[in-house]
Each structure stands twice: as C-alpha cells, then as structure tokens.
C-alpha atoms as a PDB file:
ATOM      1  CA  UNK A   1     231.975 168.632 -60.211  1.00  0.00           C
ATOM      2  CA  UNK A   2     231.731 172.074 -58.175  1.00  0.00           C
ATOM      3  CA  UNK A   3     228.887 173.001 -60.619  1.00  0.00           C
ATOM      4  CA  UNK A   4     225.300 173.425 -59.577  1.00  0.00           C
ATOM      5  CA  UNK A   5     222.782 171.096 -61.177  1.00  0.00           C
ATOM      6  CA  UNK A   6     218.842 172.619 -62.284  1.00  0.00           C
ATOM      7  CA  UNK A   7     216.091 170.370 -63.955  1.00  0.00           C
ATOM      8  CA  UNK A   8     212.918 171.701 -64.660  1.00  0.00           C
ATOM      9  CA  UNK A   9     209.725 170.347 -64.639  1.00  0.00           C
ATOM     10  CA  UNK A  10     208.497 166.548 -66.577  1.00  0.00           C
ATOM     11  CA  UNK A  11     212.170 165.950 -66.667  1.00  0.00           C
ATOM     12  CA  UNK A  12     213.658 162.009 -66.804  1.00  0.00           C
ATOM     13  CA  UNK A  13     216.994 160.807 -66.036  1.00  0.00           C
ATOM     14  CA  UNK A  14     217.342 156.846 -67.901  1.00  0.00           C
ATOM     15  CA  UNK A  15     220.646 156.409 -65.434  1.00  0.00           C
ATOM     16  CA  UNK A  16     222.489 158.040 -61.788  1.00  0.00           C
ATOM     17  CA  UNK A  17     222.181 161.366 -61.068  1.00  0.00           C
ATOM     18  CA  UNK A  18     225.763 163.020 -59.129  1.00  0.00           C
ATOM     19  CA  UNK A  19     226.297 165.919 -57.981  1.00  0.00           C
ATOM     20  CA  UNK A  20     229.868 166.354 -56.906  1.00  0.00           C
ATOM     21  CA  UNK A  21     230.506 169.251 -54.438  1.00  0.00           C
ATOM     22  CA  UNK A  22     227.893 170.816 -55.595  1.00  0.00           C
ATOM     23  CA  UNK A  23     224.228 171.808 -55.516  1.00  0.00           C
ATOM     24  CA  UNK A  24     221.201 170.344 -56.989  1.00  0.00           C
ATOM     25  CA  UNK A  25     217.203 171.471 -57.781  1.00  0.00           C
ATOM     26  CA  UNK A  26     215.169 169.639 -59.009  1.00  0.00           C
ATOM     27  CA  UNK A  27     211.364 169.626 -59.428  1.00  0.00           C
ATOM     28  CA  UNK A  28     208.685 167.549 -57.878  1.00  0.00           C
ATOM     29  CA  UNK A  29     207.769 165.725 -61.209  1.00  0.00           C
ATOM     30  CA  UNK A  30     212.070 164.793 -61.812  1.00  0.00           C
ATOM     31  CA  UNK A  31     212.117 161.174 -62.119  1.00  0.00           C
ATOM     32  CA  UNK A  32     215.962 159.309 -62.317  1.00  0.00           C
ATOM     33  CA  UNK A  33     216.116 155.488 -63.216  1.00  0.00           C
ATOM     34  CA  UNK A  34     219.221 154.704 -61.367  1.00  0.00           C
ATOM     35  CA  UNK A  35     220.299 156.157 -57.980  1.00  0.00           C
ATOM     36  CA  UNK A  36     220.797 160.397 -57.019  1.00  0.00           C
ATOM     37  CA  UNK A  37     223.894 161.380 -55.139  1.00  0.00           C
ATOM     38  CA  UNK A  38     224.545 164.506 -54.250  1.00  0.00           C
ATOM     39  CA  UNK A  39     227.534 165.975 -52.060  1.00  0.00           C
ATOM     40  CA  UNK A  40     227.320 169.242 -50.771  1.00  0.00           C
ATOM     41  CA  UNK A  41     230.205 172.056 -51.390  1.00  0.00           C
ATOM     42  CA  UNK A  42     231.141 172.552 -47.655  1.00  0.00           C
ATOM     43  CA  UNK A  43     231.889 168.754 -47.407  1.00  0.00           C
ATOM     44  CA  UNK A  44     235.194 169.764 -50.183  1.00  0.00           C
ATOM     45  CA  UNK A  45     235.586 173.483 -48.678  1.00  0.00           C
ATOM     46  CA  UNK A  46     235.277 172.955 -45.000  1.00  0.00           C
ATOM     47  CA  UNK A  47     238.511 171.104 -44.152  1.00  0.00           C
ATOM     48  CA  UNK A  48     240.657 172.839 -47.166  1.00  0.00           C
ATOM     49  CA  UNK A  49     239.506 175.679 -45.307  1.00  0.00           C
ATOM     50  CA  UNK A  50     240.606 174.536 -42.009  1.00  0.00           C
ATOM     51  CA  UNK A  51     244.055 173.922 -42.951  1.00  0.00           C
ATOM     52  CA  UNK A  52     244.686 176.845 -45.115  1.00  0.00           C
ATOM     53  CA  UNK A  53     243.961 179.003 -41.555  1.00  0.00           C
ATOM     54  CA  UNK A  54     246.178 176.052 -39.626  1.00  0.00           C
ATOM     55  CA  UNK A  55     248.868 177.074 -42.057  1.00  0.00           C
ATOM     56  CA  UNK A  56     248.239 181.015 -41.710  1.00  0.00           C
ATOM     57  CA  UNK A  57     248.293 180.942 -37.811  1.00  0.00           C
ATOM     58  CA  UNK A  58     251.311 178.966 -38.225  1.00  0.00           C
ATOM     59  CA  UNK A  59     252.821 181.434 -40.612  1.00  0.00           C
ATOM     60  CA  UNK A  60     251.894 184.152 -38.453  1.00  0.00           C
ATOM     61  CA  UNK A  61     253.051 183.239 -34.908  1.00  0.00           C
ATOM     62  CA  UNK A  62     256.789 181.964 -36.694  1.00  0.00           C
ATOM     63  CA  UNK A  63     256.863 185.640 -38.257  1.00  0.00           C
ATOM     64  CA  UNK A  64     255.688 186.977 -34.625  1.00  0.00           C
ATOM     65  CA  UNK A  65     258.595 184.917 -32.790  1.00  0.00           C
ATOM     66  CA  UNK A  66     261.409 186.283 -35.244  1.00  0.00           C
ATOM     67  CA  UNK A  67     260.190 189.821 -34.836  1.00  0.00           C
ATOM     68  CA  UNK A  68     260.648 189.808 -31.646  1.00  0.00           C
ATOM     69  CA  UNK A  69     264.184 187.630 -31.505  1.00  0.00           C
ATOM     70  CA  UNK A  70     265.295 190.357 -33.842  1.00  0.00           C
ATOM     71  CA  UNK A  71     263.547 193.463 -31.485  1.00  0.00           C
ATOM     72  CA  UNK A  72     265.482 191.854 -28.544  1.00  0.00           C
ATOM     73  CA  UNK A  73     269.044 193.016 -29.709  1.00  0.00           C
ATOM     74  CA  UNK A  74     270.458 196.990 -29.504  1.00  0.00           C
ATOM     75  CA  UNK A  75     271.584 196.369 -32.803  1.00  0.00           C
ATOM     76  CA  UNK A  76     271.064 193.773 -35.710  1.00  0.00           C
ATOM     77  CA  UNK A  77     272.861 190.478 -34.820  1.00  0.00           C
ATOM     78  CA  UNK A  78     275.585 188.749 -37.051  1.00  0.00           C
ATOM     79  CA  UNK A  79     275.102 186.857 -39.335  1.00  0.00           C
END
C-alpha cells in the first residue's frame, strides 16, 4: 500500500502480485504464478485532491462574503 514495488532480474513470485496505490518495476525475466494487479497512485490522490481544493474554494469565498458584510458598515455591527 502507497509503497513502490522493485524486482530484479530471474525473480519468481509462487502467488498474486498487488500493488496498491502504488508503483511497480519489474524486469523482463519476473515471472508471478497467480495474477499482477497494480493500481496507480493518482487513482487514490486525484479525487482526495479534488475535494480538498472543493473545500478550500469553499472556505475561501465564505471568508470573502463576511469580509465584505463586515467592510459594508461605518462601524462594527452589534452583536
């Protein structure tokens, strides 16, 4: 998981090869006896990355609008 896989040369895998949000190289001569799966990073980091700058426009235009509600007034409003 989020770790980058390397296998050299002559190397055998008996059962699956994964590769969770990672990356993976391997050598021509790699054999694996079961099935190789391998997910690339941007697949996790992509979307989480997405909403994290959803969340900071958000953030950012709320903060704006107040700012100005409060820049609006001759003096600060009651409470």
């Amino acid at each position: 998981m989020f770790g980058g896989i390397r296998l050299g040369e002559d190397v055998s895998v008996g059962q699956d090869l994964v590769a969770m949000f990672g990356s993976m190289r391997a050598g021509e001569s790699v054999t694996v006896g079961g099935q190789r799966v391998v997910q690339p990073a941007w697949i996790f980091w992509g979307p989480l990355l997405f909403i994290a700058l959803v969340v900071i426009l958000v953030v950012h235009e709320f903060r704006n609008h107040r700012r100005r509600a409060y820049m609006r007034y001759p003096f600060p409003p009651r409470p």
